[in-house]
C-alpha atoms as a PDB file:
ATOM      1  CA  UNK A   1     -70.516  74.932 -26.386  1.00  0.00           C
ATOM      2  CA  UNK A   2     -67.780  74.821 -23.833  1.00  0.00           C
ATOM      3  CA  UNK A   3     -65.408  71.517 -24.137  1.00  0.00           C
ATOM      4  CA  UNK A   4     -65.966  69.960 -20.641  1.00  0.00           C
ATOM      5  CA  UNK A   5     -62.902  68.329 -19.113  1.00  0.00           C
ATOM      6  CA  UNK A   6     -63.055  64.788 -19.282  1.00  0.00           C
ATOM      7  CA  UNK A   7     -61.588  61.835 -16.345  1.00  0.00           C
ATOM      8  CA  UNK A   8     -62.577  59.105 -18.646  1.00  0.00           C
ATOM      9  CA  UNK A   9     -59.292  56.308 -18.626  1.00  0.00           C
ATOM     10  CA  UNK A  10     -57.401  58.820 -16.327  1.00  0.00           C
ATOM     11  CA  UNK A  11     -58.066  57.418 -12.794  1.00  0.00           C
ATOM     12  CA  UNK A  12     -55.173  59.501 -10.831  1.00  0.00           C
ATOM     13  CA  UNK A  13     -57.015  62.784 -12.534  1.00  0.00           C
ATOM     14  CA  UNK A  14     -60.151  61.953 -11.456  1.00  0.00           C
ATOM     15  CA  UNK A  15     -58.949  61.544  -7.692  1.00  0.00           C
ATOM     16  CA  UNK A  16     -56.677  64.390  -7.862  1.00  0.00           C
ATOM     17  CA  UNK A  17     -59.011  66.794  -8.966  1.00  0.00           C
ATOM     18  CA  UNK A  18     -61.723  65.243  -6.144  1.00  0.00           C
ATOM     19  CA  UNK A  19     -58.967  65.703  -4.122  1.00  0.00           C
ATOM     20  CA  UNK A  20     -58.763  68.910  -4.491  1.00  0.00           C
ATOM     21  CA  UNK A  21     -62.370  69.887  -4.174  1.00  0.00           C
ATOM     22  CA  UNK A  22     -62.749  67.789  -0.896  1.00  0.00           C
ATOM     23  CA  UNK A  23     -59.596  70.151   0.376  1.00  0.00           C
ATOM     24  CA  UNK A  24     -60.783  73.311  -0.530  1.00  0.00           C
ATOM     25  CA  UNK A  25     -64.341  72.832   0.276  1.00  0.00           C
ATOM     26  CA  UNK A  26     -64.312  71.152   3.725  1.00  0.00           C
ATOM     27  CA  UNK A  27     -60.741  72.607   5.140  1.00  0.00           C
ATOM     28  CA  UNK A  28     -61.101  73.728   8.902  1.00  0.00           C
ATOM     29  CA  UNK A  29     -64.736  72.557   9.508  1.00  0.00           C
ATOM     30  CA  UNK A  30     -65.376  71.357  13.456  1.00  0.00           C
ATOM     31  CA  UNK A  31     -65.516  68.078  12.297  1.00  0.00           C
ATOM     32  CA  UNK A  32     -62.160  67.903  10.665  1.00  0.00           C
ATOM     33  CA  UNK A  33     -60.823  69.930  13.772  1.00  0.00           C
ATOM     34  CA  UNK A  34     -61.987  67.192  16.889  1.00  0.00           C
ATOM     35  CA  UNK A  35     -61.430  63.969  14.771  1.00  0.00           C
ATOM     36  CA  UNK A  36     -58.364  61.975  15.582  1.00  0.00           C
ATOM     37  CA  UNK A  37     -55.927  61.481  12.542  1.00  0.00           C
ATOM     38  CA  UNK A  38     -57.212  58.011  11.685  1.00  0.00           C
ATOM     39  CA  UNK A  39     -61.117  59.155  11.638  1.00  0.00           C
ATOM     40  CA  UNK A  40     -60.030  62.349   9.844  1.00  0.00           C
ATOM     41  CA  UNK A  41     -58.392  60.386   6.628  1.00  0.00           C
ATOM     42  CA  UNK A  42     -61.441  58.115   6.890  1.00  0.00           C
ATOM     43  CA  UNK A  43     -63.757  61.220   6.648  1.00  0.00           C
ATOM     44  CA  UNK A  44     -61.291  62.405   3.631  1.00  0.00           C
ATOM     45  CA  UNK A  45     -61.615  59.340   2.003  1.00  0.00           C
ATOM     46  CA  UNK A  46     -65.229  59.167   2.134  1.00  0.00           C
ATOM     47  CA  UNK A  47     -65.584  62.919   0.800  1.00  0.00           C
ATOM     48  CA  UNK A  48     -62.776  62.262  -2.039  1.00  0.00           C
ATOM     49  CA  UNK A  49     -65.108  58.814  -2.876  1.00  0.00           C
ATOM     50  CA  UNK A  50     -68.447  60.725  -3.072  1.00  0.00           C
ATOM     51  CA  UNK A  51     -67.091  63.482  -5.219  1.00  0.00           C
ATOM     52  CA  UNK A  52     -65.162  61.174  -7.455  1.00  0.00           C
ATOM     53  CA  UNK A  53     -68.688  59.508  -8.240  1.00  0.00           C
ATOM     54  CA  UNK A  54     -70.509  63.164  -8.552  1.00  0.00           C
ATOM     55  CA  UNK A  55     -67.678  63.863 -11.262  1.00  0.00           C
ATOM     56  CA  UNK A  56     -68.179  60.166 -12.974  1.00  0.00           C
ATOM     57  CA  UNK A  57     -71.968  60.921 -12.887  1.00  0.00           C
ATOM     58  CA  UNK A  58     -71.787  64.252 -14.124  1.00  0.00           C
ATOM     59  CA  UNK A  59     -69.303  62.734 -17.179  1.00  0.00           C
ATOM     60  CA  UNK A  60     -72.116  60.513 -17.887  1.00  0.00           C
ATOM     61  CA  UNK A  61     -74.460  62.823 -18.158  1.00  0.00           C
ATOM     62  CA  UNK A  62     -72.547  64.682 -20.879  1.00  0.00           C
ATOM     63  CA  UNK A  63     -71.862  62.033 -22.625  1.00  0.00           C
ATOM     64  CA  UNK A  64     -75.372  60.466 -22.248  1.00  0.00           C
ATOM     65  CA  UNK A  65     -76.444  64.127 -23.769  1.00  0.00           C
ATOM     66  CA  UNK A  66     -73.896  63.953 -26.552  1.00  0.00           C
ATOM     67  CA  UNK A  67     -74.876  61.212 -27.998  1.00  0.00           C
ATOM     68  CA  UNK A  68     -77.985  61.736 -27.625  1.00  0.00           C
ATOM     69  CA  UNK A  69     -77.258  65.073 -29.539  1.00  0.00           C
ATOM     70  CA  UNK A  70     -75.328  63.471 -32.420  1.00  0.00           C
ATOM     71  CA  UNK A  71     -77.974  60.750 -32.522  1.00  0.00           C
ATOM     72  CA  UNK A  72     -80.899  63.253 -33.147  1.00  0.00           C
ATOM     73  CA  UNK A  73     -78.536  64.405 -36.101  1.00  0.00           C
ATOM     74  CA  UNK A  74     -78.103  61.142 -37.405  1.00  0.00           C
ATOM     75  CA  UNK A  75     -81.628  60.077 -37.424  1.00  0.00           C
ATOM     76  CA  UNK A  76     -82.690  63.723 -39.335  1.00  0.00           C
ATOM     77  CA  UNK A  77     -80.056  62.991 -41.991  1.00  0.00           C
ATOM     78  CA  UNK A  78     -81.816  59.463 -42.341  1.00  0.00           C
ATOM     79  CA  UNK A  79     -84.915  60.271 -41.926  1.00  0.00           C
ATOM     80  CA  UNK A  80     -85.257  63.136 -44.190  1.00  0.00           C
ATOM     81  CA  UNK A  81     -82.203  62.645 -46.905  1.00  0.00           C
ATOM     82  CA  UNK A  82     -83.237  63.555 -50.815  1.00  0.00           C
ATOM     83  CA  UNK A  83     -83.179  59.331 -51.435  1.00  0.00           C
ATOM     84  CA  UNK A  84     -84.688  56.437 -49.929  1.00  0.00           C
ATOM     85  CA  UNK A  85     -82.765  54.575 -47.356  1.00  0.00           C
ATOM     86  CA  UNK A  86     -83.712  51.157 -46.868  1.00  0.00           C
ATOM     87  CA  UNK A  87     -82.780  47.840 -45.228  1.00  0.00           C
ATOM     88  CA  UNK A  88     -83.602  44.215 -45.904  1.00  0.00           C
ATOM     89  CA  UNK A  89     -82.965  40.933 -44.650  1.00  0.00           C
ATOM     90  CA  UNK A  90     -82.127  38.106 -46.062  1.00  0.00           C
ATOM     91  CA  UNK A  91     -85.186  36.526 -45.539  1.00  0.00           C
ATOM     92  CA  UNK A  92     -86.632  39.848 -48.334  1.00  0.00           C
ATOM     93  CA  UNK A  93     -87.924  41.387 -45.944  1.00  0.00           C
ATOM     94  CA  UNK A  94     -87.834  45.493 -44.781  1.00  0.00           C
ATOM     95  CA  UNK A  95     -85.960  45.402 -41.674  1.00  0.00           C
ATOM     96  CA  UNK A  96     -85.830  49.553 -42.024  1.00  0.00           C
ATOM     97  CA  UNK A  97     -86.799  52.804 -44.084  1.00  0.00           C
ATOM     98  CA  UNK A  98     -86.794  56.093 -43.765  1.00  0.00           C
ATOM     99  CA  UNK A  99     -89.542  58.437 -44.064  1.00  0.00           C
ATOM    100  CA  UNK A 100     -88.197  59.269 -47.662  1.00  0.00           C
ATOM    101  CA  UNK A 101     -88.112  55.573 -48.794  1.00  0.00           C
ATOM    102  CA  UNK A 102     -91.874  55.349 -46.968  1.00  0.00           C
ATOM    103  CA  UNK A 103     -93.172  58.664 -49.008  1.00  0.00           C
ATOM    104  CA  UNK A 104     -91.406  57.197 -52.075  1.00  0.00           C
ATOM    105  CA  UNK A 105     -93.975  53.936 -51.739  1.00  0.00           C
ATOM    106  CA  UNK A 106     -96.776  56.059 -50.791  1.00  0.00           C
ATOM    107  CA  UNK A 107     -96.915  53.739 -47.432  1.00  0.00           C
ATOM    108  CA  UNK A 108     -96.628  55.014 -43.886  1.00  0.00           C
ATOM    109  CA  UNK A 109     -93.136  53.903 -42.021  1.00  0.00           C
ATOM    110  CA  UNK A 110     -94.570  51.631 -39.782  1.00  0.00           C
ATOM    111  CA  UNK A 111     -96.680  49.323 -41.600  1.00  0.00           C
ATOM    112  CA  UNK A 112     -93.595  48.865 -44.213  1.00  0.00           C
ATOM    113  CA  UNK A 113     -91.390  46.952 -41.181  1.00  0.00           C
ATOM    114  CA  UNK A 114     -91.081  43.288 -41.846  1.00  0.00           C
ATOM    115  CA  UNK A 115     -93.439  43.684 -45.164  1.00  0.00           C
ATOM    116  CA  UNK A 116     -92.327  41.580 -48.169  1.00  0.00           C
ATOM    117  CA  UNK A 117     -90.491  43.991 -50.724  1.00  0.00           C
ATOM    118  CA  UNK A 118     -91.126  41.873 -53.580  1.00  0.00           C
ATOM    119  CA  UNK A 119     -94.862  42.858 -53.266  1.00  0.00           C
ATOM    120  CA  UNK A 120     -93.830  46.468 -54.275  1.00  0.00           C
ATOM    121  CA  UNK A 121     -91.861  45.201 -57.318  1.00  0.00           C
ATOM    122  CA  UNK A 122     -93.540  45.148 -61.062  1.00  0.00           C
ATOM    123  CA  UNK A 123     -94.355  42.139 -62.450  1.00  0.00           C
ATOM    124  CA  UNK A 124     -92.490  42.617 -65.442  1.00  0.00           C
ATOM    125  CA  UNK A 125     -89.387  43.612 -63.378  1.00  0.00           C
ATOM    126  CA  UNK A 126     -89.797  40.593 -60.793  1.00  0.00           C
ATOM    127  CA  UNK A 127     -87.018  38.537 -62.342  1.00  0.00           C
ATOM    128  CA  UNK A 128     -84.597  41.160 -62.598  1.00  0.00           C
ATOM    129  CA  UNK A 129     -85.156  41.822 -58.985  1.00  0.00           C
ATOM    130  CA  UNK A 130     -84.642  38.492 -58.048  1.00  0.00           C
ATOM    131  CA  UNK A 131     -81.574  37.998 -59.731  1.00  0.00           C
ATOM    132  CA  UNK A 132     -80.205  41.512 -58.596  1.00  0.00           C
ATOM    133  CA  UNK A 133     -81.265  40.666 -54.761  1.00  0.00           C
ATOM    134  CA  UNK A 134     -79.471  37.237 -54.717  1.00  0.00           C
ATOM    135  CA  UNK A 135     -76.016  38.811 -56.136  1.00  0.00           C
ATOM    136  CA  UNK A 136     -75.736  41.082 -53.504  1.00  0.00           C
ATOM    137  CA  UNK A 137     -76.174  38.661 -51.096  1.00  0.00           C
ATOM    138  CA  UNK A 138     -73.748  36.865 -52.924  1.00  0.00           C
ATOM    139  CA  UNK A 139     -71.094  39.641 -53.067  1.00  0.00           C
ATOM    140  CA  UNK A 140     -71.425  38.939 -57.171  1.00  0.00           C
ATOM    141  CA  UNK A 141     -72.510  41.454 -59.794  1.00  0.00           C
ATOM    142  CA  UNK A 142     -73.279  44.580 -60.595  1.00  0.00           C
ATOM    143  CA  UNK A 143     -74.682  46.454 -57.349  1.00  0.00           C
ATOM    144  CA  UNK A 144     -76.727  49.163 -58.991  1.00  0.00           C
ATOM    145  CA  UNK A 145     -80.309  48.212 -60.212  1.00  0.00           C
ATOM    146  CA  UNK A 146     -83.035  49.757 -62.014  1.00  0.00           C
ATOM    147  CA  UNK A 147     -86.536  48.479 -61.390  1.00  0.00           C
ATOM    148  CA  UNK A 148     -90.150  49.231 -62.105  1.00  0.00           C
ATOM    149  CA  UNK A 149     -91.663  49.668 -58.329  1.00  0.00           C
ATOM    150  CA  UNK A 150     -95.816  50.044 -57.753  1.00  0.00           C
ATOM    151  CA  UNK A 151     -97.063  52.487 -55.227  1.00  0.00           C
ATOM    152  CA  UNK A 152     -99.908  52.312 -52.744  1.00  0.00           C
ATOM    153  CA  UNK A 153    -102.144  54.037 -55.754  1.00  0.00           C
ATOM    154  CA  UNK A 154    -100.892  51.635 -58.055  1.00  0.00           C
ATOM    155  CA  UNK A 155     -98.509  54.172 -60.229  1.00  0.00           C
ATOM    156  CA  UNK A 156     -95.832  52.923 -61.698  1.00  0.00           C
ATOM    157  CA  UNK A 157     -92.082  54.500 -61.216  1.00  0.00           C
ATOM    158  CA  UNK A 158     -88.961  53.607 -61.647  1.00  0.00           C
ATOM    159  CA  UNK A 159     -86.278  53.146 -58.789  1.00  0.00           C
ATOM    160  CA  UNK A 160     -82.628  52.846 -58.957  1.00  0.00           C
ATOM    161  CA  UNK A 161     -80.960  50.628 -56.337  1.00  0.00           C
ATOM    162  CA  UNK A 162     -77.058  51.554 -54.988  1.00  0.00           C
ATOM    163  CA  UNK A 163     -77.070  48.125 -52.401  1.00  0.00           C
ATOM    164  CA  UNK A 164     -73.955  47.093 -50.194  1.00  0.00           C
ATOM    165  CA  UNK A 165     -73.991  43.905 -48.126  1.00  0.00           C
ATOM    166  CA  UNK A 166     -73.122  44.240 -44.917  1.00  0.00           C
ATOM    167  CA  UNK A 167     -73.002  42.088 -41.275  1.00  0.00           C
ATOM    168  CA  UNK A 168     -74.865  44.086 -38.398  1.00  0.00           C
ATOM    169  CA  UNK A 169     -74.101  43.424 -34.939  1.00  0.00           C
ATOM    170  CA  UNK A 170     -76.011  40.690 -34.440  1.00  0.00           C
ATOM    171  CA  UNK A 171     -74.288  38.767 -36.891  1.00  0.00           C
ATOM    172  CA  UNK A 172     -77.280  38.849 -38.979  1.00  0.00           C
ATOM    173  CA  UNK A 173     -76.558  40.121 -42.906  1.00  0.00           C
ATOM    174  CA  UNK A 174     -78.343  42.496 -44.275  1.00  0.00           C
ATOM    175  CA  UNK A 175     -78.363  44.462 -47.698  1.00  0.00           C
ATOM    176  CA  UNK A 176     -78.474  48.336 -46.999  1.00  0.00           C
ATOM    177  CA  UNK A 177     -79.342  50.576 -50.079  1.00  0.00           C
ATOM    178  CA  UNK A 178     -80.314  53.638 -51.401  1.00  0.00           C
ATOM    179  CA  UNK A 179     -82.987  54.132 -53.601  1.00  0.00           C
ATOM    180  CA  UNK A 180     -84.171  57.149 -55.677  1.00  0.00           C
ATOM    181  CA  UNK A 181     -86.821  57.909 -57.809  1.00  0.00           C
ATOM    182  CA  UNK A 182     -85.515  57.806 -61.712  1.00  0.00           C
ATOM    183  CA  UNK A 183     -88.897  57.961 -63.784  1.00  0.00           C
ATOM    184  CA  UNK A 184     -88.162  61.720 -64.919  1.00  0.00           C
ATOM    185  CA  UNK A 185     -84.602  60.465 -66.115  1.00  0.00           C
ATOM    186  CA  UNK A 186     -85.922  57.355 -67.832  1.00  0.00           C
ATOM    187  CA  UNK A 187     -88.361  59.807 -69.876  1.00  0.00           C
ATOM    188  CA  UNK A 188     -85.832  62.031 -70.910  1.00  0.00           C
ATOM    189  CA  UNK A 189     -83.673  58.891 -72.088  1.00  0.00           C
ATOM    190  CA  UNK A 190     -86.685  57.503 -73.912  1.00  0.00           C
ATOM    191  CA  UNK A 191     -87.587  60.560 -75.518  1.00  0.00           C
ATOM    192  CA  UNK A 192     -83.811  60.968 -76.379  1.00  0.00           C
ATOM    193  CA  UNK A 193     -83.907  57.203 -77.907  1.00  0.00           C
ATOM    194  CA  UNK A 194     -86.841  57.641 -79.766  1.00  0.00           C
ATOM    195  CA  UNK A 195     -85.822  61.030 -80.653  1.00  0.00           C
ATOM    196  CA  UNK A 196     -82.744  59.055 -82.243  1.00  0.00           C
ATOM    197  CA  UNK A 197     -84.493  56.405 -83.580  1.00  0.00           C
ATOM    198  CA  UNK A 198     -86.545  58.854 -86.017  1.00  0.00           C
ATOM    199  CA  UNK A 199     -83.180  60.520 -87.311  1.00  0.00           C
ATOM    200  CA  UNK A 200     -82.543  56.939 -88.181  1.00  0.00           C
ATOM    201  CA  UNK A 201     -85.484  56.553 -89.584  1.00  0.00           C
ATOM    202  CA  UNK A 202     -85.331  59.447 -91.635  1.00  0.00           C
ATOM    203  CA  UNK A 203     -81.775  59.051 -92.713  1.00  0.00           C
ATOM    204  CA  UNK A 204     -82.758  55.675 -93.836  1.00  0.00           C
ATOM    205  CA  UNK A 205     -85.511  57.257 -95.939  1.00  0.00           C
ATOM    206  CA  UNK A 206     -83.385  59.640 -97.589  1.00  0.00           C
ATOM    207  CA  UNK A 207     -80.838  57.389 -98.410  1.00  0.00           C
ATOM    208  CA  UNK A 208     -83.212  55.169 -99.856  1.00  0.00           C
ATOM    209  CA  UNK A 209     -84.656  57.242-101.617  1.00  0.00           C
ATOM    210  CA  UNK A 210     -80.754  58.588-103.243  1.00  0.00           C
ATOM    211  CA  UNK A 211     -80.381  55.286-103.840  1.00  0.00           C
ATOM    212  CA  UNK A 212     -83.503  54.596-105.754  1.00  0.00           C
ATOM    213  CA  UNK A 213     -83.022  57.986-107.870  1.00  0.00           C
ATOM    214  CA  UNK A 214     -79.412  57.008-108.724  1.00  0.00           C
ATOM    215  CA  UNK A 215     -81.238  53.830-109.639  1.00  0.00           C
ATOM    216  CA  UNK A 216     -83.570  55.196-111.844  1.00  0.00           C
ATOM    217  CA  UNK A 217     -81.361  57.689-113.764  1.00  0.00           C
ATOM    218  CA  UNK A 218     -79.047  54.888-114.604  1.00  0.00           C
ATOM    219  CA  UNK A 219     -81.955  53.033-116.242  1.00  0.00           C
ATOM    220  CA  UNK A 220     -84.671  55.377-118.158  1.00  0.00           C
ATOM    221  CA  UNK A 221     -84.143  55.657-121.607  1.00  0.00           C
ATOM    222  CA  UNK A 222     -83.421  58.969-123.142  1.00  0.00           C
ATOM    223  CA  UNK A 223     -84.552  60.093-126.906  1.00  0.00           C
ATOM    224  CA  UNK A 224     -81.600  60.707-128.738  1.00  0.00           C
ATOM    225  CA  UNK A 225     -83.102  62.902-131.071  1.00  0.00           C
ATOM    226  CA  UNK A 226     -86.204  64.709-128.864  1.00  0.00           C
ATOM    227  CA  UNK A 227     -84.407  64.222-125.618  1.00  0.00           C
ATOM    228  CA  UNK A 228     -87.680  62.670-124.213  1.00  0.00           C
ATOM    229  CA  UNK A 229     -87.166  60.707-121.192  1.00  0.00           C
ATOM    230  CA  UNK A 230     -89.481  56.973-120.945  1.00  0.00           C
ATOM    231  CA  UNK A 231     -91.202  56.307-117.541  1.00  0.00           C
ATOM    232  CA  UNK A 232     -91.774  53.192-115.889  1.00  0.00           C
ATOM    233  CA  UNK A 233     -94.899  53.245-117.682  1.00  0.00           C
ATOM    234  CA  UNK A 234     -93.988  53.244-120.841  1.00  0.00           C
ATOM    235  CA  UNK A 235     -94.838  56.890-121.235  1.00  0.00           C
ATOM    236  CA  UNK A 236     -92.468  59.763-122.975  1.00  0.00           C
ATOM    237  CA  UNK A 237     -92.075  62.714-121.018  1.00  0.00           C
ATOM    238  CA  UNK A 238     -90.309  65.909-121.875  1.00  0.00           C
ATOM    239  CA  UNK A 239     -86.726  65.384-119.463  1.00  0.00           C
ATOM    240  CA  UNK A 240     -87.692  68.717-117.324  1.00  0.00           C
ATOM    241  CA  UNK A 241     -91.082  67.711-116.575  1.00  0.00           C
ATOM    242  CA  UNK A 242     -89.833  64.072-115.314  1.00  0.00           C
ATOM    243  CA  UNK A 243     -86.882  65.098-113.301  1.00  0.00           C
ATOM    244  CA  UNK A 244     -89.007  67.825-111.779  1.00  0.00           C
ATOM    245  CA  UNK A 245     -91.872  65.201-110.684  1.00  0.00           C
ATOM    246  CA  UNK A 246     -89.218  62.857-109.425  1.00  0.00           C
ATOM    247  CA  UNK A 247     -87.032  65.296-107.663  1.00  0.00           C
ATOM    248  CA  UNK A 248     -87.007  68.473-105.435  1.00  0.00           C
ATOM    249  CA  UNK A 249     -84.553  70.020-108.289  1.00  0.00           C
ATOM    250  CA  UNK A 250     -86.018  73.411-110.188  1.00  0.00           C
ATOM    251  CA  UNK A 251     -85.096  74.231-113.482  1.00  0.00           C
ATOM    252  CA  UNK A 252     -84.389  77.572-115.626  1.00  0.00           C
ATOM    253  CA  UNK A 253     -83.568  77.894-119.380  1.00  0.00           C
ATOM    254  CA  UNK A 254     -80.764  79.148-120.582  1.00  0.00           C
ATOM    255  CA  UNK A 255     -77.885  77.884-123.534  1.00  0.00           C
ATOM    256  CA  UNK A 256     -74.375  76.762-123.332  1.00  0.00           C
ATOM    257  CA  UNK A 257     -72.091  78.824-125.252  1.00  0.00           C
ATOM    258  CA  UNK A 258     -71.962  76.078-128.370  1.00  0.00           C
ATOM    259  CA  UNK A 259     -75.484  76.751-128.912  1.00  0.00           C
ATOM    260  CA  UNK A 260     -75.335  80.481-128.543  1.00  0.00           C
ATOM    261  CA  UNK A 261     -73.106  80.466-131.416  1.00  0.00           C
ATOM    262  CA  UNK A 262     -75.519  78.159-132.953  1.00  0.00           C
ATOM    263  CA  UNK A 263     -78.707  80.388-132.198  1.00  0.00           C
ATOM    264  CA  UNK A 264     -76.888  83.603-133.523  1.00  0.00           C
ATOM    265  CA  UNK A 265     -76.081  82.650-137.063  1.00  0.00           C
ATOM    266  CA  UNK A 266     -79.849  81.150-136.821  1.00  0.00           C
ATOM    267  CA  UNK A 267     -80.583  84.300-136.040  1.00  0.00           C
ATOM    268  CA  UNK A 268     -79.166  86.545-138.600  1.00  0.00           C
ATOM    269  CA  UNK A 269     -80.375  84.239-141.386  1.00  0.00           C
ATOM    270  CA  UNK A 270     -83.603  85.274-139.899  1.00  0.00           C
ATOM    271  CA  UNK A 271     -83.448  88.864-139.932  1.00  0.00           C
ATOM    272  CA  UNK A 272     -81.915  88.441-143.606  1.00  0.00           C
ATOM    273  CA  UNK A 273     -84.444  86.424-144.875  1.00  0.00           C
ATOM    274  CA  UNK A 274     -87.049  88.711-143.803  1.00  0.00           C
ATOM    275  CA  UNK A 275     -85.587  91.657-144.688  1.00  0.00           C
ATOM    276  CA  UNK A 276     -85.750  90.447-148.785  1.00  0.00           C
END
């Protein structure tokens, strides 16, 4: 779009360049030609006035469409942002929304204005919002909030707030915030804590359960001559079968190298013996 040459601020522009067009558009017509001097400047004047005012009008009109323009593009970005945009008064009330805040509810735009917010608020998180609403006011605080809000159906989701306070024109404060729809986040950080919390849980286990073997071994009594181990109950058990009820450990036989020697020499004194 062409970039239209603007008079606005620049009076001695605007009546040179109606100047100009009074010049070159009514130069040698009858009327200029019989007039005296005096009537003809008059006549000039007049021209150079009513063009001066076509050009102002015209400027308006360009401007009146700009903004216009650049207002359709604000309201779109408002109106159809990926968050909720949302004003309230002082008094709690919704001054604004946009249609994103309204779909976010479940409540049509225009029967939000001037509704109580609170209503839409949990019961559980009422306090919290209460608290959160008046330090913003206040200028005090944290300005982020996350709350439980109830929809028209009665569903539950969670909202986070981003709120600045701010004066509007009319002297009036307001807070102004943003607010998007967290419940898939909050899942995902629940499931993540109470993913957590069963590591815990089974570390715990484990450890107690170290513990309470460590425990055990340093107590049971061992047969010095059978190697039998006693249970809790009173009961002698061979040591393999114990250990093997009481732990995850598995067991093979096998001999150290004293009693290979040991098992040799018992060995030959076999073959000996029967050999006579």
């Amino acid at each position: 779009m062409a970039k239209k040459k603007t008079y606005q601020g620049d009076a001695d522009d605007l009546r040179r360049s109606a100047d100009e067009k009074v010049r070159g558009k009514y130069a040698g017509t009858p009327e200029d030609l019989e007039a005296s001097p005096g009537v003809k400047r008059l006549i000039h004047e007049l021209r150079v006035y009513q063009v001066e005012l076509e050009m102002q009008n015209e400027e308006l009109r360009n401007a009146q469409l700009a903004l216009e323009e650049t207002n359709e593009k604000y309201i779109s970005l408002y109106d159809f942002a990926p968050v909720g945009y949302i004003t309230i008064t002082h008094e709690a009330l919704i001054k604004e929304v946009n249609l994103t805040g309204a779909a976010l509810l479940g409540i049509e735009r225009q029967k939000l204005i001037n509704a109580r917010f609170r209503q839409f608020v949990a019961p559980e998180d009422l306090d919290k919002w209460d608290s959160f609403f008046v330090n913003v006011f206040s200028q005090v605080g944290d300005k982020r909030c996350d709350i439980q809000l109830i929809r028209k159906d009665k569903a539950l989701f969670y909202a986070r707030f981003d709120s600045i306070w701010i004066t509007e024109n009319d002297g009036i404060p307001v807070v102004r915030a943003a607010m998007s729809d967290i419940t898939e986040t909050r899942k995902a950080e629940e499931a993540l804590k109470r993913s957590f919390d069963e590591i815990e849980r089974k570390n715990k286990e484990l450890q107690d359960a170290l513990a309470n073997v460590k425990t055990l071994s340093s107590l049971l009594p061992i047969c010095s001559y059978c190697k039998k181990i006693r249970d809790d109950k009173g009961y002698w058990n061979q040591l393999e079968s114990y250990i093997t009820k009481h732990t995850d450990a598995l067991f093979s036989h096998g001999m150290c190298p004293a009693c290979e020697g040991k098992a040799y020499k018992e060995l030959e004194k076999w073959k000996k013996d029967m050999g006579k």
